[in-house]
N, C-alpha and C. Protein backbone atom coordinates (compact mmCIF):
# COMPACT_ATOMS: atom_id res chain seq x y z
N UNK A 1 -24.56 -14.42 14.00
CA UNK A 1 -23.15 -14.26 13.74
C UNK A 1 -22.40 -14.58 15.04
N UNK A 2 -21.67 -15.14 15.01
CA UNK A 2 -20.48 -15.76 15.52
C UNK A 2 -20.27 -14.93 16.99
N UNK A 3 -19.78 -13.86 16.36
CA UNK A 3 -18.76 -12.86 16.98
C UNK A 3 -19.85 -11.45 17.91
N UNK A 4 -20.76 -11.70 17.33
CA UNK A 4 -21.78 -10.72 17.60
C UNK A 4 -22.32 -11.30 19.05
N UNK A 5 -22.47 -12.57 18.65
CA UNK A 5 -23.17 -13.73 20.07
C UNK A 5 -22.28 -13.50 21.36
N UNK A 6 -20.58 -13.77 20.68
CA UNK A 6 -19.78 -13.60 21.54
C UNK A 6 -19.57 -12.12 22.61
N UNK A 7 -19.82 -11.50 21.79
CA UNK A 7 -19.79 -9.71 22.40
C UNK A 7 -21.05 -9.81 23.24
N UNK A 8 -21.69 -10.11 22.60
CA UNK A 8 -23.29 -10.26 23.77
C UNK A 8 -22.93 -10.66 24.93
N UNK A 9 -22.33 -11.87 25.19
CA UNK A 9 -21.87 -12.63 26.22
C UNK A 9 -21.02 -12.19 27.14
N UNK A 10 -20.45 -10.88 26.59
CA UNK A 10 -19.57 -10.64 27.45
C UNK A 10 -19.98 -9.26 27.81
N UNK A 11 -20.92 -8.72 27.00
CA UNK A 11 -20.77 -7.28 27.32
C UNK A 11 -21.20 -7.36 28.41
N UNK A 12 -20.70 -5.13 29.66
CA UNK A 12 -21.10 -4.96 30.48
C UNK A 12 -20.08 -5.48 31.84
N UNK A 13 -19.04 -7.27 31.38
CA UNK A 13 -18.29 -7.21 31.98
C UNK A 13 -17.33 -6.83 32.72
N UNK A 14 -16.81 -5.83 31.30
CA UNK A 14 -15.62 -4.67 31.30
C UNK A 14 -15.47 -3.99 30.13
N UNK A 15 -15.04 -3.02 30.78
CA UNK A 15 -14.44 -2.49 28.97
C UNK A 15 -13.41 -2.96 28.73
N UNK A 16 -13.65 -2.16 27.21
CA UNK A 16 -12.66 -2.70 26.20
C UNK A 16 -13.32 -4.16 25.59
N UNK A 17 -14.57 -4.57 25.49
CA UNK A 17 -15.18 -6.06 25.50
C UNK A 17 -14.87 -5.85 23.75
N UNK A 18 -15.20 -4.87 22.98
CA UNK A 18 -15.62 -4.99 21.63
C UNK A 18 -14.53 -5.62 21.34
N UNK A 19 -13.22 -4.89 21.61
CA UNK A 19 -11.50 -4.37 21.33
C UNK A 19 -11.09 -6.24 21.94
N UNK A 20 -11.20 -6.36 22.78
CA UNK A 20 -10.86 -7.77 23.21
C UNK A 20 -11.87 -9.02 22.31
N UNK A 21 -12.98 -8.83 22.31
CA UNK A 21 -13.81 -10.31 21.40
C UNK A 21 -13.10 -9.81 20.31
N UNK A 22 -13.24 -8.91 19.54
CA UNK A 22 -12.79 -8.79 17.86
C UNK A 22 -11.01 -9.27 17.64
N UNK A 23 -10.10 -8.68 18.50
CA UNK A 23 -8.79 -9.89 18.83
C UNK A 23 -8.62 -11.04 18.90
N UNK A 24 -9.73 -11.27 19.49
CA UNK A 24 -9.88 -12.92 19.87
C UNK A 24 -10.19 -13.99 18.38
N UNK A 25 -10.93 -12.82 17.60
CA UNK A 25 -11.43 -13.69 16.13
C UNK A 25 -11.24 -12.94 15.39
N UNK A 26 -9.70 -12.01 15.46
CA UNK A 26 -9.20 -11.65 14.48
C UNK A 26 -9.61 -10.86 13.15
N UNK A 27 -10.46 -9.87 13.81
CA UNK A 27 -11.14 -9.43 13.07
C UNK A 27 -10.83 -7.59 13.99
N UNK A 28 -11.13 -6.65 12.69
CA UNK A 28 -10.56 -5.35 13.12
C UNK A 28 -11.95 -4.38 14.44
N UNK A 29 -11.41 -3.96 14.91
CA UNK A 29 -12.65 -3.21 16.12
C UNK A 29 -13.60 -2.49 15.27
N UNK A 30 -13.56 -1.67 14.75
CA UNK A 30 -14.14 -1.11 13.88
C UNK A 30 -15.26 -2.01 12.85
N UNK A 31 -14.86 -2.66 12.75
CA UNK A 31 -15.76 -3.49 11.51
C UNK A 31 -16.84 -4.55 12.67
N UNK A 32 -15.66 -4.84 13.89
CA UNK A 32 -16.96 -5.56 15.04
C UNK A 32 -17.70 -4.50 15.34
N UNK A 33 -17.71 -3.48 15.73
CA UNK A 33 -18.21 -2.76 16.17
C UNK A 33 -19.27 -2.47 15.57
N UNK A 34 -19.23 -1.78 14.04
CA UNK A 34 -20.25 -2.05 13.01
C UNK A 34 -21.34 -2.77 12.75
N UNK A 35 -20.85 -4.47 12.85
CA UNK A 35 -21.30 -5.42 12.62
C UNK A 35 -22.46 -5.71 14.04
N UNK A 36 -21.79 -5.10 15.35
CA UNK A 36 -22.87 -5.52 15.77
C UNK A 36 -23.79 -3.78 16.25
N UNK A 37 -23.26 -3.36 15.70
CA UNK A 37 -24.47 -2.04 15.67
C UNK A 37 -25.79 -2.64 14.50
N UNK A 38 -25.26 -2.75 13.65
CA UNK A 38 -26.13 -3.35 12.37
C UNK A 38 -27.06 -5.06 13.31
N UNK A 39 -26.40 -5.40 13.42
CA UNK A 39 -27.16 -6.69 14.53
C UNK A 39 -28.38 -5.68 15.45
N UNK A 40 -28.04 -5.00 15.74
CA UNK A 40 -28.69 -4.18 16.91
C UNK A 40 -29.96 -3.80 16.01
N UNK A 41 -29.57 -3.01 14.93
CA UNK A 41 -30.30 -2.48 14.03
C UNK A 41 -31.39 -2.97 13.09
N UNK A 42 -31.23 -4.33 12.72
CA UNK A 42 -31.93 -5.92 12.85
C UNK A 42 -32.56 -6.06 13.82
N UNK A 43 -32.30 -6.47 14.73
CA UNK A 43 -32.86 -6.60 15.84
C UNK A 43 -33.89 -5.84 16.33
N UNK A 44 -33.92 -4.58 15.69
CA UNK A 44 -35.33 -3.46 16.30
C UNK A 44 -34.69 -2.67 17.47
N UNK A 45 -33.53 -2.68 18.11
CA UNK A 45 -33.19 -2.44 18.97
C UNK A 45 -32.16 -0.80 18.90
N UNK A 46 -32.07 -0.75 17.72
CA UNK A 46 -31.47 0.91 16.87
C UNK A 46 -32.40 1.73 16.00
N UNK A 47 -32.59 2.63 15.50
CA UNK A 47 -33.41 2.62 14.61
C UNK A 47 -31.96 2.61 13.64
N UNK A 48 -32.77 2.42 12.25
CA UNK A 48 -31.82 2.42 10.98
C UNK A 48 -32.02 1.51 9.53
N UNK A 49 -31.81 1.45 8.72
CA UNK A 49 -31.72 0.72 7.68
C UNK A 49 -31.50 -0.71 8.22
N UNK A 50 -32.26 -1.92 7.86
CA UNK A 50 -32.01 -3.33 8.33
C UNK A 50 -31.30 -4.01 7.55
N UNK A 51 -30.61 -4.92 7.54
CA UNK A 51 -30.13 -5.52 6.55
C UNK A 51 -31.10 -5.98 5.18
N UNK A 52 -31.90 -6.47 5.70
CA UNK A 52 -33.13 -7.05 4.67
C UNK A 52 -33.49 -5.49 3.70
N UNK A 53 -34.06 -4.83 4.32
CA UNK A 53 -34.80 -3.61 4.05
C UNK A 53 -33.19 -3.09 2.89
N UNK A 54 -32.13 -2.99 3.47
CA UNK A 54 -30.82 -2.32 2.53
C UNK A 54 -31.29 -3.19 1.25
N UNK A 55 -31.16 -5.17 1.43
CA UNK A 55 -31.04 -5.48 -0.16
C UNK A 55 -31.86 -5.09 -0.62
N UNK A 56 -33.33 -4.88 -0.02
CA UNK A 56 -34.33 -4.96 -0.92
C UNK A 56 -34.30 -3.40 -1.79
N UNK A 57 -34.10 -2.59 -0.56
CA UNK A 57 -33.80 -1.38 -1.49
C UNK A 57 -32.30 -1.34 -2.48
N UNK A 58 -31.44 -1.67 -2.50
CA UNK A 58 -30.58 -1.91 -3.37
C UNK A 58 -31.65 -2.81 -4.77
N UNK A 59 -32.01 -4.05 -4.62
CA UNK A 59 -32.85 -4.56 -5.88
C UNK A 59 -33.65 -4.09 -6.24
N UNK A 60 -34.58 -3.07 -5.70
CA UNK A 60 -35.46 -2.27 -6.56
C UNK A 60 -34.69 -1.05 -7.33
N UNK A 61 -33.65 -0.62 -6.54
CA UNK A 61 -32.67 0.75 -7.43
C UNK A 61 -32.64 -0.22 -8.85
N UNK A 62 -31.82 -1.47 -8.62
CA UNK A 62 -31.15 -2.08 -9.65
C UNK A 62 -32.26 -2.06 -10.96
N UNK A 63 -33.27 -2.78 -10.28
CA UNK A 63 -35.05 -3.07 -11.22
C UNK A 63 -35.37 -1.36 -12.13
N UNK A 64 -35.46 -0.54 -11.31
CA UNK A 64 -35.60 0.46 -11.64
C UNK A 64 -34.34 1.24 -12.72
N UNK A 65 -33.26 1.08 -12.40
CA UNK A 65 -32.27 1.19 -13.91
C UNK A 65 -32.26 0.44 -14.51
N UNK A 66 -32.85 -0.95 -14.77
CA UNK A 66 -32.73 -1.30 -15.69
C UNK A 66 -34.25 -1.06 -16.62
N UNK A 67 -35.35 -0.93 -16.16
CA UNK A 67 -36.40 -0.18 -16.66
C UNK A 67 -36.67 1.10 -16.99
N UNK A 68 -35.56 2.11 -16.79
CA UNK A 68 -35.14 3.07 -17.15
C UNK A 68 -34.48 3.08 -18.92
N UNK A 69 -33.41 2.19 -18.17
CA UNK A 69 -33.06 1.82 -19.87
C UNK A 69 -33.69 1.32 -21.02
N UNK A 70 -34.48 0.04 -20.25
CA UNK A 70 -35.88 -0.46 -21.49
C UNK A 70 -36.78 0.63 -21.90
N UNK A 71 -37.31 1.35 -21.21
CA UNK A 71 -37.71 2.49 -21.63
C UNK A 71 -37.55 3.40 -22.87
N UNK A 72 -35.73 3.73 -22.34
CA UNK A 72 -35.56 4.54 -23.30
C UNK A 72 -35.29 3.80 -24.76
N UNK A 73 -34.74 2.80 -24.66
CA UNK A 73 -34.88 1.92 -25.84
C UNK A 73 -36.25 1.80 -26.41
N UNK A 74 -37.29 1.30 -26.08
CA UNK A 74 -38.48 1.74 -26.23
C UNK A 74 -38.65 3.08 -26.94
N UNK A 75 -38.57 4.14 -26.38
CA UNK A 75 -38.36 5.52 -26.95
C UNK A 75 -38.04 5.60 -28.22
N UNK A 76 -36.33 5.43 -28.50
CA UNK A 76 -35.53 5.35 -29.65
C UNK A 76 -36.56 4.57 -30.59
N UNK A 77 -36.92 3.60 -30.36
CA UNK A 77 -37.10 2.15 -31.49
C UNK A 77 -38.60 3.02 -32.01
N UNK A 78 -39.31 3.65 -31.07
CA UNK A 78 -40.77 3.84 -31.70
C UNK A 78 -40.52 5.37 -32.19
N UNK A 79 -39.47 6.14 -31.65
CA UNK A 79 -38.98 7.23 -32.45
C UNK A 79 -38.54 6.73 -33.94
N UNK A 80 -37.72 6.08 -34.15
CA UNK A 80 -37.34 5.78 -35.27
C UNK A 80 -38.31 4.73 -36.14
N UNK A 81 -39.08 4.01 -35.48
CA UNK A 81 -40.19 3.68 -36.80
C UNK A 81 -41.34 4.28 -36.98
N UNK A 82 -41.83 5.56 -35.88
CA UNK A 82 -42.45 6.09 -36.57
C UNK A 82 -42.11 7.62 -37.45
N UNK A 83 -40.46 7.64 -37.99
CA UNK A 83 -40.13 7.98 -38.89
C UNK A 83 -39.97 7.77 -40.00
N UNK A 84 -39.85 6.29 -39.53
CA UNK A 84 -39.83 5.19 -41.01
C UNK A 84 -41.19 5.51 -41.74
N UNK A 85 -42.25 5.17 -40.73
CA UNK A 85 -43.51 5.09 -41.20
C UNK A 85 -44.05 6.84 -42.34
N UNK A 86 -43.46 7.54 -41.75
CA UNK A 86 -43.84 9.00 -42.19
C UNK A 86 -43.42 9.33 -43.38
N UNK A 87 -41.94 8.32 -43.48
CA UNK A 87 -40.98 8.64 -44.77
C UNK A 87 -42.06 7.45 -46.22
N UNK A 88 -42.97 6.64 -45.51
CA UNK A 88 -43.06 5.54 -46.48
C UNK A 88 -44.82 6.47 -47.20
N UNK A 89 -44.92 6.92 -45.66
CA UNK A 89 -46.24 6.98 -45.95
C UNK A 89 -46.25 8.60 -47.04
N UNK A 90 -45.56 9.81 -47.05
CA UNK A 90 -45.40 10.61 -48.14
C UNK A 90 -44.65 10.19 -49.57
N UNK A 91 -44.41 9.07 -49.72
CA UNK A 91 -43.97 8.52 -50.87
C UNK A 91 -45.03 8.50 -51.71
């Protein structure tokens, strides 16, 4: 990232480096600041959730509700035919 490279480059110079690069590319301190904590955090250099490691855990939540739901559909459908079956089979 862009802006992350740029902060690298400068840090240690002076303060105020985050507050000055994130002005410079117009972007809010707070969110640079973030952005390159999370860089850091990538990097091996923080501990924390990685970017990679977040999607992947976000796509398995997702995998996992939606196999939740097949499930219970599953459930319903073999609940209800093997009622069918019970109603045909005392006839």
């Amino acid at each position: 990232m862009r802006m992350v490279r740029a902060l690298r480059a400068e840090l240690g110079t002076e303060h105020g480096t985050v507050q000055r690069v994130a002005s410079q590319l117009g972007y809010g301190t707070e969110s640079v600041r973030s952005w390159v904590r999370q860089a850091d955090i990538d990097e091996g250099h923080l501990p924390g959730t990685s970017t990679s490691d977040a999607a992947r855990l976000k796509a398995l939540e997702q995998e996992n509700r939606e196999l939740k739901r097949a499930n219970e559909i599953l459930k319903r459908a073999a609940s209800f035919f093997g009622a069918e079956l019970d109603r045909q089979h005392k006839k």
